[in-house]
C-alpha atoms as a PDB file:
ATOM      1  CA  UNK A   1     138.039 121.737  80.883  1.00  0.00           C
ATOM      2  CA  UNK A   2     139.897 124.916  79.741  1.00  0.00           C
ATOM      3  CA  UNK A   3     140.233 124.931  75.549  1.00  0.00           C
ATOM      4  CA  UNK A   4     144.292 125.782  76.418  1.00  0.00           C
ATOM      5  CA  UNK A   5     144.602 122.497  78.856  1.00  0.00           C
ATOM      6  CA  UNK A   6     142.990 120.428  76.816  1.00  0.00           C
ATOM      7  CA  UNK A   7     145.330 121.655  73.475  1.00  0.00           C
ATOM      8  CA  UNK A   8     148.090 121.458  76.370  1.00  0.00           C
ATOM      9  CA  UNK A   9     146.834 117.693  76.199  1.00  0.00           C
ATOM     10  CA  UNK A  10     146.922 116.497  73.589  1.00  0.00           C
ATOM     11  CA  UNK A  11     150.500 118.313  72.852  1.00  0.00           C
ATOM     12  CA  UNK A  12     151.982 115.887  75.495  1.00  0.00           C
ATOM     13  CA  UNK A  13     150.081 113.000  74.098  1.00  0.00           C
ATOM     14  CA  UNK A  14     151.196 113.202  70.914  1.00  0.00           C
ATOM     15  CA  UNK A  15     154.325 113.689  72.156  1.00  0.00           C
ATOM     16  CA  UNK A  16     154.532 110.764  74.552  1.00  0.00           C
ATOM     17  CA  UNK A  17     153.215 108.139  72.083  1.00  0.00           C
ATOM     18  CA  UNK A  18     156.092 109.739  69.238  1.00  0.00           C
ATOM     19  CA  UNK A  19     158.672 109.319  71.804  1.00  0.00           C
ATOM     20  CA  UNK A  20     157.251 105.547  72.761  1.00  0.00           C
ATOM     21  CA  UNK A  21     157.898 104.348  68.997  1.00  0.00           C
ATOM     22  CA  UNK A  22     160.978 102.234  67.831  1.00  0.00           C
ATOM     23  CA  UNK A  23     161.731 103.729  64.261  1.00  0.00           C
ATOM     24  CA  UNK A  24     163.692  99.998  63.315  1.00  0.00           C
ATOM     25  CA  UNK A  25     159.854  98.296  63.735  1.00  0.00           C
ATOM     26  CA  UNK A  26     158.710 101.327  61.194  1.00  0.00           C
ATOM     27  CA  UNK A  27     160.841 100.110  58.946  1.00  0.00           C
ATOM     28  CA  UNK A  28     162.741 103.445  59.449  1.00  0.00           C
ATOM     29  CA  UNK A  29     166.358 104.619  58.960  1.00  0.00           C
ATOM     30  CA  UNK A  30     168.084 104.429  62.042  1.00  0.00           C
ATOM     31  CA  UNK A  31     171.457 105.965  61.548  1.00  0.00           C
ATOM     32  CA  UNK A  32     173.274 106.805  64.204  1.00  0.00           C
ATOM     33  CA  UNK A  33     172.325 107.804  67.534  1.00  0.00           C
ATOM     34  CA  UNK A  34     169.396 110.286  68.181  1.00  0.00           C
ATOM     35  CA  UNK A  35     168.864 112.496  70.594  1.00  0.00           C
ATOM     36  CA  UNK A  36     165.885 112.131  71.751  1.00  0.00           C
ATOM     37  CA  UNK A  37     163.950 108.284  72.061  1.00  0.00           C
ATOM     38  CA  UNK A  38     161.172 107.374  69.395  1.00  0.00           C
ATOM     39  CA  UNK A  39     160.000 108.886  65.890  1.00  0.00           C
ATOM     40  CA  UNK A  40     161.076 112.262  65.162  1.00  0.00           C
ATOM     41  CA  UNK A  41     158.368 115.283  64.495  1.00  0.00           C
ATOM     42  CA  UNK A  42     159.044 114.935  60.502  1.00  0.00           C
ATOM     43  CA  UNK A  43     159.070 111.572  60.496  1.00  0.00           C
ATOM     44  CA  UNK A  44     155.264 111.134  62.076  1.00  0.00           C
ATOM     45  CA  UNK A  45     154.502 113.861  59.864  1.00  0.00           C
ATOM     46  CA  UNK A  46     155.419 111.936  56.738  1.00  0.00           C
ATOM     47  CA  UNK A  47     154.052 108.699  58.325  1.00  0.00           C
ATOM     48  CA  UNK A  48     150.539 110.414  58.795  1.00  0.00           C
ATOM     49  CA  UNK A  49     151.236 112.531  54.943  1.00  0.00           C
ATOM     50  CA  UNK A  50     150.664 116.156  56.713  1.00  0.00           C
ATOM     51  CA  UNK A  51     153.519 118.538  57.110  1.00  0.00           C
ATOM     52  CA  UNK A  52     156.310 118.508  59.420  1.00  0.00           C
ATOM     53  CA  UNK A  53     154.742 122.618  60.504  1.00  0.00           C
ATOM     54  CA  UNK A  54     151.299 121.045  61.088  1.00  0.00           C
ATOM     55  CA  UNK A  55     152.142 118.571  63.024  1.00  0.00           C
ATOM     56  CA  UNK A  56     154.721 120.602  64.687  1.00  0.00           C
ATOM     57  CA  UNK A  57     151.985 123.228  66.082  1.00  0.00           C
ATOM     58  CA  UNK A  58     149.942 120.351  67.299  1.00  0.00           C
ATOM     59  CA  UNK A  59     152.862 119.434  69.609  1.00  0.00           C
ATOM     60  CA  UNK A  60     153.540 122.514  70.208  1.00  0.00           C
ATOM     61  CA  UNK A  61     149.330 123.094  71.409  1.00  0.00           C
ATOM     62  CA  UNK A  62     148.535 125.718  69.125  1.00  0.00           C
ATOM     63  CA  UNK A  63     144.959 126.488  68.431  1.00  0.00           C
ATOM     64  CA  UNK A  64     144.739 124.269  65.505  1.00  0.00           C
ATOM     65  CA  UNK A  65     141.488 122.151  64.491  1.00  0.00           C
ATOM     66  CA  UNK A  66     142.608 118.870  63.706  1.00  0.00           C
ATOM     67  CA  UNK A  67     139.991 117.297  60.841  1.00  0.00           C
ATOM     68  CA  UNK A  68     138.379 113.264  61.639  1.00  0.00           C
ATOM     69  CA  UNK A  69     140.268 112.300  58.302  1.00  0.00           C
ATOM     70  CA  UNK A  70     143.784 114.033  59.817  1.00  0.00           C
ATOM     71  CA  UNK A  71     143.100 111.978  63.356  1.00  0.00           C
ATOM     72  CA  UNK A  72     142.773 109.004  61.941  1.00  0.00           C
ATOM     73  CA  UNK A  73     146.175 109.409  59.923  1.00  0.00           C
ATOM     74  CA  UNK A  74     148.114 110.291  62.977  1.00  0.00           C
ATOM     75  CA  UNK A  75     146.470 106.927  64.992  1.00  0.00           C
ATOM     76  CA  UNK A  76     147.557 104.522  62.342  1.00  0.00           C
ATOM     77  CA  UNK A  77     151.078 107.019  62.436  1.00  0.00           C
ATOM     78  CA  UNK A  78     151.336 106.390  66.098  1.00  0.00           C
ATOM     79  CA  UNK A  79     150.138 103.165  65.893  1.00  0.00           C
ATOM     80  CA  UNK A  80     147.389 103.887  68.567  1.00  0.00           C
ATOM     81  CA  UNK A  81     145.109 101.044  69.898  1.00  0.00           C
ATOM     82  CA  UNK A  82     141.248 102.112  69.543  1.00  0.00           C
ATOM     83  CA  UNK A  83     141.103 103.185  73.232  1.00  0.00           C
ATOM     84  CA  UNK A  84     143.816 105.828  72.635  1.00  0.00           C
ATOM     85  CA  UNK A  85     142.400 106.576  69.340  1.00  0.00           C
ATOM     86  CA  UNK A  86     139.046 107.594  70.774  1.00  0.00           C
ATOM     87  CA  UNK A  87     140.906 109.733  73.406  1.00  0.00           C
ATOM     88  CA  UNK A  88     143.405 111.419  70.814  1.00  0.00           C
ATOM     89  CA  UNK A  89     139.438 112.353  69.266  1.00  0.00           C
ATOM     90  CA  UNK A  90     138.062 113.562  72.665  1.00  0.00           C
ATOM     91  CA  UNK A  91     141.246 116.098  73.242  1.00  0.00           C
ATOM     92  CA  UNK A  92     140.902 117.142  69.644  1.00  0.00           C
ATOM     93  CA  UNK A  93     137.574 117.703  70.145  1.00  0.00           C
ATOM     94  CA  UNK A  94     136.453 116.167  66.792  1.00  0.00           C
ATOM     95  CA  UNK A  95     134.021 114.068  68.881  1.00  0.00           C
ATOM     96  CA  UNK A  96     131.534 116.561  70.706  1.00  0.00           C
ATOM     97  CA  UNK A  97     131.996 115.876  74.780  1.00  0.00           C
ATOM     98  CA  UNK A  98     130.139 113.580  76.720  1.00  0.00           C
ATOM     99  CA  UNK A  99     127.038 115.294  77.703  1.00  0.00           C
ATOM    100  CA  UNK A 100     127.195 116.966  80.976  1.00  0.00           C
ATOM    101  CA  UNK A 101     127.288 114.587  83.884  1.00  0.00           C
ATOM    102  CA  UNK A 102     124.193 114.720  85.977  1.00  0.00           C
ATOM    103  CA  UNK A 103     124.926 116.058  90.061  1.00  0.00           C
ATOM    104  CA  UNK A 104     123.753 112.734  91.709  1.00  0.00           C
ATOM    105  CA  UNK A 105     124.115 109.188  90.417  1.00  0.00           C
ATOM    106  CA  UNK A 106     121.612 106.437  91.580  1.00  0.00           C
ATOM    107  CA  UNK A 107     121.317 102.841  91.178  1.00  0.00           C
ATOM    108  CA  UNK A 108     117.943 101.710  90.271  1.00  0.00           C
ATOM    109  CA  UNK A 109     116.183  99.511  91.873  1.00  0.00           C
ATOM    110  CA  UNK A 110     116.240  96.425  89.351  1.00  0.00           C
ATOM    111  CA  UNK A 111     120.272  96.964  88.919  1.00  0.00           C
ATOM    112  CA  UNK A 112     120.394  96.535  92.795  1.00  0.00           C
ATOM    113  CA  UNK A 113     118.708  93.755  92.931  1.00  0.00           C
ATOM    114  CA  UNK A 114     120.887  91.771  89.866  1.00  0.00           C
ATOM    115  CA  UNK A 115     123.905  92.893  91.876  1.00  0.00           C
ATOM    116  CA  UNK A 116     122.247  91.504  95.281  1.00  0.00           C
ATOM    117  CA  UNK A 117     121.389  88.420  92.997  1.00  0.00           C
ATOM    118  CA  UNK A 118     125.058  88.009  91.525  1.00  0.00           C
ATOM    119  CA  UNK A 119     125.903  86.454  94.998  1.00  0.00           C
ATOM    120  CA  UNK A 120     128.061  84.439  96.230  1.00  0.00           C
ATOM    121  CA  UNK A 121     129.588  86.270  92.785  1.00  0.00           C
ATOM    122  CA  UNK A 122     131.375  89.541  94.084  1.00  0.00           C
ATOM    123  CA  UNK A 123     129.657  92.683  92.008  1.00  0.00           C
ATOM    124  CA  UNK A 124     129.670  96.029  92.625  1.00  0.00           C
ATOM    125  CA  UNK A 125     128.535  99.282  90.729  1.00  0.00           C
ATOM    126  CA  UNK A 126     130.791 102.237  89.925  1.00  0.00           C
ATOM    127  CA  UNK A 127     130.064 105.768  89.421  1.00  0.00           C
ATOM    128  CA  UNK A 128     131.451 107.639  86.204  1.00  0.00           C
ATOM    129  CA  UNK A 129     134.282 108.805  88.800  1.00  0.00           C
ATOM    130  CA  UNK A 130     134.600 105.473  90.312  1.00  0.00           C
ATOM    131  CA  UNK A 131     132.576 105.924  93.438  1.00  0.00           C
ATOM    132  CA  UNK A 132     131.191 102.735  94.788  1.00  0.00           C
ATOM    133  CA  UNK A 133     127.533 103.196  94.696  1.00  0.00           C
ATOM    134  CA  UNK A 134     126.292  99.089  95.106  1.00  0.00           C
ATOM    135  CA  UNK A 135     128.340  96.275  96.163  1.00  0.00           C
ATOM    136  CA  UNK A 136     126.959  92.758  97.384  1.00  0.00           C
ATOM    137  CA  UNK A 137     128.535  91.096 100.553  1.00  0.00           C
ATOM    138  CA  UNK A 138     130.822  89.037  99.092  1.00  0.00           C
ATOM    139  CA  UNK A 139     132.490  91.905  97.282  1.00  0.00           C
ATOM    140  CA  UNK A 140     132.820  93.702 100.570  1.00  0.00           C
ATOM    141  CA  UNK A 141     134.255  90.729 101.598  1.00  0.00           C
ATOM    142  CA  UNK A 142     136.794  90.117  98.828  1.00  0.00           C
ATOM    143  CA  UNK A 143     137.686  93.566  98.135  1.00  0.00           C
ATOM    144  CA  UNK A 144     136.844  96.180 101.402  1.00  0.00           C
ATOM    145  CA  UNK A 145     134.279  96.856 104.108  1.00  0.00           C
ATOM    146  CA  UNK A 146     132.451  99.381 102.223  1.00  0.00           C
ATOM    147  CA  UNK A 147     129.966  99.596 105.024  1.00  0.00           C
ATOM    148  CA  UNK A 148     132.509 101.457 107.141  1.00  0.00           C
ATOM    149  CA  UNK A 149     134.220 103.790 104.468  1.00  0.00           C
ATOM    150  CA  UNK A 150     132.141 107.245 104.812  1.00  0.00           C
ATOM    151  CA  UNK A 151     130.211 107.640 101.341  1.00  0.00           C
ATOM    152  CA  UNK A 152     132.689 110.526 100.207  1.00  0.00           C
ATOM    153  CA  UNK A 153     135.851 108.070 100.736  1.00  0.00           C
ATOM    154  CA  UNK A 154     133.762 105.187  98.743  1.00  0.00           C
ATOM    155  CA  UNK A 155     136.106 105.342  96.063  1.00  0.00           C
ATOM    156  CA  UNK A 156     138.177 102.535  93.968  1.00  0.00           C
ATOM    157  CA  UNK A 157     140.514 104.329  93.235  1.00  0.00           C
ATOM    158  CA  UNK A 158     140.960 106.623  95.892  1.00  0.00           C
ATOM    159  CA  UNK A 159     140.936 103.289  98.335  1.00  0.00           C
ATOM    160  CA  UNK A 160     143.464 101.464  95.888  1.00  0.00           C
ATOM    161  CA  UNK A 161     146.185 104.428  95.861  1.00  0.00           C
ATOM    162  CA  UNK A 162     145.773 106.282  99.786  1.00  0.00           C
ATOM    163  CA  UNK A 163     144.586 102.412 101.875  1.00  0.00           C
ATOM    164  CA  UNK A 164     147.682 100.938 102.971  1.00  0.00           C
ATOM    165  CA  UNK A 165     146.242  97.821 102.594  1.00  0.00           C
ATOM    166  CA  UNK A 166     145.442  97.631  99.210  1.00  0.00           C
ATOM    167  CA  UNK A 167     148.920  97.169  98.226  1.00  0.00           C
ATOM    168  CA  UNK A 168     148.631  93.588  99.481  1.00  0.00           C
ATOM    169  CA  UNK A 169     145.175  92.811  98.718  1.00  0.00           C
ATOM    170  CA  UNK A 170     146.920  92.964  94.744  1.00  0.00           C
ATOM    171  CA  UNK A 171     148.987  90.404  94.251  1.00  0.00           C
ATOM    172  CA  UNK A 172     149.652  92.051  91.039  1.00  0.00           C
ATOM    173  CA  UNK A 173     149.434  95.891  92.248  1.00  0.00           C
ATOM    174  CA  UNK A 174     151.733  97.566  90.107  1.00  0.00           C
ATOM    175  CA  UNK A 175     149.610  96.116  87.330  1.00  0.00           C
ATOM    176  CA  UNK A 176     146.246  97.020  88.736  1.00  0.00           C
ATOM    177  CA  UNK A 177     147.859 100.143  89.745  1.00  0.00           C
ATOM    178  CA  UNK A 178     148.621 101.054  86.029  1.00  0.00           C
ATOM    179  CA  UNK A 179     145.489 100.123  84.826  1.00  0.00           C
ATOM    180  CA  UNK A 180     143.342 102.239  86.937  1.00  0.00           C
ATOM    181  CA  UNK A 181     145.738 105.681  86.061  1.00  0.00           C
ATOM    182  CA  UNK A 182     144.514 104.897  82.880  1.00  0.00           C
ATOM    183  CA  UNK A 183     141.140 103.805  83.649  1.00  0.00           C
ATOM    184  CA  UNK A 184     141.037 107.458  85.460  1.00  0.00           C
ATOM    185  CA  UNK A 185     142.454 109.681  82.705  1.00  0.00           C
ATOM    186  CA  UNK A 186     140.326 107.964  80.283  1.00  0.00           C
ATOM    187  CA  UNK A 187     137.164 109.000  82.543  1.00  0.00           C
ATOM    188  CA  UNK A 188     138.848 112.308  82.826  1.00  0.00           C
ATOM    189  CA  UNK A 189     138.496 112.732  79.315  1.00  0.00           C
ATOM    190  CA  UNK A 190     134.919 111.833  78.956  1.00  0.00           C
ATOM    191  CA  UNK A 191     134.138 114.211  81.825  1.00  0.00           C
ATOM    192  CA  UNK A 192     136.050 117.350  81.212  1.00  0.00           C
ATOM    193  CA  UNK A 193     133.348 119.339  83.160  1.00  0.00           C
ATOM    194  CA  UNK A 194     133.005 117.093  86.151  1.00  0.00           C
ATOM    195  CA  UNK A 195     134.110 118.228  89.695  1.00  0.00           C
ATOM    196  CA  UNK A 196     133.880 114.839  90.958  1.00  0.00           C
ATOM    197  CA  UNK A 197     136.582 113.739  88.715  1.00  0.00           C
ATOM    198  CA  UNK A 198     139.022 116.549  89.093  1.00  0.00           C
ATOM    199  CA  UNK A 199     138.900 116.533  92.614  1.00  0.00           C
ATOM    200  CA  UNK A 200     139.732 113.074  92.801  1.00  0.00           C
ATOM    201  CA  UNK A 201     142.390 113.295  90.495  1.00  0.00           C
ATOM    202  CA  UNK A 202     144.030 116.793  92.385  1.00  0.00           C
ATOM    203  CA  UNK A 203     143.869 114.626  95.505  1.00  0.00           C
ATOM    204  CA  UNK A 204     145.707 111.715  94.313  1.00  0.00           C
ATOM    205  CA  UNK A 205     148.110 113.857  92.793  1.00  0.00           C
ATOM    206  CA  UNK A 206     148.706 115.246  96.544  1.00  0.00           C
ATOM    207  CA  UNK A 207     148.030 112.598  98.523  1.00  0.00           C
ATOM    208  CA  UNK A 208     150.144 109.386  96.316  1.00  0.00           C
ATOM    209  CA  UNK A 209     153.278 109.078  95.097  1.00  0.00           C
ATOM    210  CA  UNK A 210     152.507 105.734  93.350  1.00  0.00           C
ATOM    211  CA  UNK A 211     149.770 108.127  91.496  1.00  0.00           C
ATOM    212  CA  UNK A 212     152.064 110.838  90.474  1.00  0.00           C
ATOM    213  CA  UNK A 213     154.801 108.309  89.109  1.00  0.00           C
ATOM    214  CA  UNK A 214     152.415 106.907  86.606  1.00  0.00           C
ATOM    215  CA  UNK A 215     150.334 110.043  86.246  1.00  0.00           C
ATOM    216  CA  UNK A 216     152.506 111.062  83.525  1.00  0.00           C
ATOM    217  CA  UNK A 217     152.511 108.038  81.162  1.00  0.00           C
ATOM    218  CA  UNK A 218     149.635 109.357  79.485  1.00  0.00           C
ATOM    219  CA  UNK A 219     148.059 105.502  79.431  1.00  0.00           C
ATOM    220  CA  UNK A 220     144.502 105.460  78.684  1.00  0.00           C
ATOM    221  CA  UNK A 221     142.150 102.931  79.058  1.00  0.00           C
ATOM    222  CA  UNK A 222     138.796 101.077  79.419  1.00  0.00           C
ATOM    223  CA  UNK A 223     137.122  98.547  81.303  1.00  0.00           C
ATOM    224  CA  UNK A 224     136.627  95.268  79.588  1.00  0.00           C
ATOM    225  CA  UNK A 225     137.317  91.937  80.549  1.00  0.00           C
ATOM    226  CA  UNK A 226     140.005  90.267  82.524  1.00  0.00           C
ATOM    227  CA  UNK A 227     141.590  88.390  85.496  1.00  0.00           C
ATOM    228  CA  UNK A 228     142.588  89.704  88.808  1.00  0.00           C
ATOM    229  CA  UNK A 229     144.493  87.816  91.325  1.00  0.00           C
ATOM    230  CA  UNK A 230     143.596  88.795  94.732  1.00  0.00           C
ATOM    231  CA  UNK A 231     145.544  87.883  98.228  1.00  0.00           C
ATOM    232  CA  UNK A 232     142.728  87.438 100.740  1.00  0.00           C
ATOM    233  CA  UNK A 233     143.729  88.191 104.752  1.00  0.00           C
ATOM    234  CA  UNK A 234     141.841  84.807 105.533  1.00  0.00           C
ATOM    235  CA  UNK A 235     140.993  83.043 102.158  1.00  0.00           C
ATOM    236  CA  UNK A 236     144.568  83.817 100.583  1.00  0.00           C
ATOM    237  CA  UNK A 237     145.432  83.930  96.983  1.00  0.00           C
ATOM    238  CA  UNK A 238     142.115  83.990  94.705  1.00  0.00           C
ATOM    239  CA  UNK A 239     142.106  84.198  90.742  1.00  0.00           C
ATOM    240  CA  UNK A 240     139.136  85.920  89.151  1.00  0.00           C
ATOM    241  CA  UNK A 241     137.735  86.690  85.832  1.00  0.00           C
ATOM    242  CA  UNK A 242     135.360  89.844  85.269  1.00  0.00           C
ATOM    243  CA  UNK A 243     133.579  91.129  83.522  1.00  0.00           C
ATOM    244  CA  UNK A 244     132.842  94.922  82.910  1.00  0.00           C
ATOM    245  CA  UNK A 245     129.310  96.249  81.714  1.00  0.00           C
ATOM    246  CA  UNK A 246     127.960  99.588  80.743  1.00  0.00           C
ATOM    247  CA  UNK A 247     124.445  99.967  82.222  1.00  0.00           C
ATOM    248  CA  UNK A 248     122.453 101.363  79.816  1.00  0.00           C
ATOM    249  CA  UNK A 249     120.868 104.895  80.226  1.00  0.00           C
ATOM    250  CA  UNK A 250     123.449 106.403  82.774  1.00  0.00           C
ATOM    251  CA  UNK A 251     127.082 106.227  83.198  1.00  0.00           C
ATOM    252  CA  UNK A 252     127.146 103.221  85.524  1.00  0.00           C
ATOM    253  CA  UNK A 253     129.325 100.604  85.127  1.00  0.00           C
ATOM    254  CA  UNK A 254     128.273  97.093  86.717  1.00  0.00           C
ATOM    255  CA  UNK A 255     131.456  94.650  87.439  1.00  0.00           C
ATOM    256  CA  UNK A 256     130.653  90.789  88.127  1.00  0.00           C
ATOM    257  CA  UNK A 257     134.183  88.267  89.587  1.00  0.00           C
ATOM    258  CA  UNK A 258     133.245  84.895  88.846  1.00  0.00           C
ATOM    259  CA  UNK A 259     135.530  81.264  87.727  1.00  0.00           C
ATOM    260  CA  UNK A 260     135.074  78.625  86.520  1.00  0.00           C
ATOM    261  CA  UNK A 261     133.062  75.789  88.241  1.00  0.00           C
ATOM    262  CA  UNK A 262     134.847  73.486  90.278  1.00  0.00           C
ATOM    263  CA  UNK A 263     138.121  75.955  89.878  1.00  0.00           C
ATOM    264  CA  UNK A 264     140.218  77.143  93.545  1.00  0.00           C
ATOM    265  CA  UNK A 265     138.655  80.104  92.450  1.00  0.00           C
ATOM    266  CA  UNK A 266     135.066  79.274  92.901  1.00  0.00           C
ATOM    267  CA  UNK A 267     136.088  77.486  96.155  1.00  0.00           C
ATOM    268  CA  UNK A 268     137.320  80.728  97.529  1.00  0.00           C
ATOM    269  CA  UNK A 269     134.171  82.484  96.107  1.00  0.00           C
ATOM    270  CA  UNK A 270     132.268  80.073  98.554  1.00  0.00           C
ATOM    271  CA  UNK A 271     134.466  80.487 101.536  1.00  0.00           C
ATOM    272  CA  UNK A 272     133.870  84.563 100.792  1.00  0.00           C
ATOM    273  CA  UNK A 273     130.512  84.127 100.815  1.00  0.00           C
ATOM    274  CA  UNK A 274     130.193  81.868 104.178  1.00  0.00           C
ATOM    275  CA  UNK A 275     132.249  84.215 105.507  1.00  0.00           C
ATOM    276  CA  UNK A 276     130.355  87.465 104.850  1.00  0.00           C
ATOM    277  CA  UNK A 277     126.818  85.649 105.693  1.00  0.00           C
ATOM    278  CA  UNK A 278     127.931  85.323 109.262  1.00  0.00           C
ATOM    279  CA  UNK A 279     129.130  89.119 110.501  1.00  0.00           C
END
């Protein structure tokens, strides 16, 4: 990524999570009306003990070298999580890059078979970009036929923001829909130098709406754990847990749905997997 759009970067992130703050829950004078919403410039300055010109230039994406010590002051200013606290790092550059991203991505044997195995447990595997490169039936079943998307469309999040019928495969989409902008932008950020990536971010930016509203809330994000509630075409509402694993040695990430036994969300696990057994 260029050294002036990543400074540009983090100048609108800084600026985004300032304006996001409620100076009462700082414990904060708030006299009067302000012009503008959240912390002002000399007041995260103080809060992170730099000056107001320092922190001024950062906004402002001047060439500046922020230190690790300086970073860290401005995260507990901000009061970042640890996922936006890594990313403030990555734009500042005082963690090195992720290395450069190898040209093709392939799923080893073994992890093929654990996803194969998962069943009647939907898994898939996702590419650093978020390319489907595995998926067992029933998470072809529960999510899309991935069989009949050309390779170069096999994409989660391209498929969640330009299918039409993702919208109402989410029963909570506007959620989901937040959560991957930030699952994207946080990959974006580990990737600088990938293609891939900015491609499929130009394209979204083009092709969705939904994308370009939330583009510019700056969320970041990993995957962890958490529950998704589906609405299946012929199994209809389904609950799911997953979970979200980093596959060691590449930049694979394995995702497994499951519930709990004897839940209406292992029944519909069942029915998904009857169902995909007989096309």
């Amino acid at each position: 990524m260029d050294p002036i759009a990543v400074r540009l970067e983090l100048a609108a992130f800084l600026k985004n999570r300032r304006e996001r703050l409620d100076p009462r829950e700082l414990g904060l004078p708030h006299n009067g009306r302000r012009r503008t919403p959240g912390l002002r410039r000399q007041e995260v300055a103080q809060l992170a003990g730099m000056s107001v010109d320092y922190y001024t230039r950062l906004e402002q994406a001047r060439d500046l070298h922020p230190s690790v010590a300086v970073l860290d002051a401005l995260t507990r200013a901000l009061r970042l999580t640890s996922t936006e606290r890594d990313h403030l790092h990555r734009l500042a550059r005082a963690v090195p890059a992720t290395r450069r991203a190898p040209a093709t991505e392939l799923v080893r044997p073994s992890l093929l078979r654990v996803v194969t195995g998962a069943e009647p447990n939907p898994a898939l595997v996702l590419g650093r970009s978020y390319d489907v490169l595995a998926w067992n039936r029933t998470a072809a079943a529960l999510i899309a036929d991935f069989d009949s998307i050309p390779p170069a469309r096999r994409n989660m999040a391209r498929l969640f923001f330009l299918e039409t019928g993702m919208r109402t495969r989410y029963a909570e989409w506007e959620h989901v829909a937040r959560d991957t902008v930030a699952f994207v932008r946080s990959a974006a950020a580990r990737y600088p130098d990938d293609p891939a990536m900015a491609g499929l971010i130009a394209e979204l930016l083009a092709e969705s709406a939904d994308f370009r509203r939330l583009w510019p809330r700056l969320d970041v994000q990993e995957r962890t754990v958490g529950t998704k509630r589906f609405v299946h075409p012929q199994v209809g509402p389904v609950v799911l847990d997953y979970e979200t694993l980093a596959v060691p040695e590449s930049d694979l990430t394995l995702i497994v749905y499951s519930a709990p036994v004897d839940s209406p969300g292992q029944a519909a696990i069942e029915l998904l997997g009857a169902l995909s057994s007989v096309r």
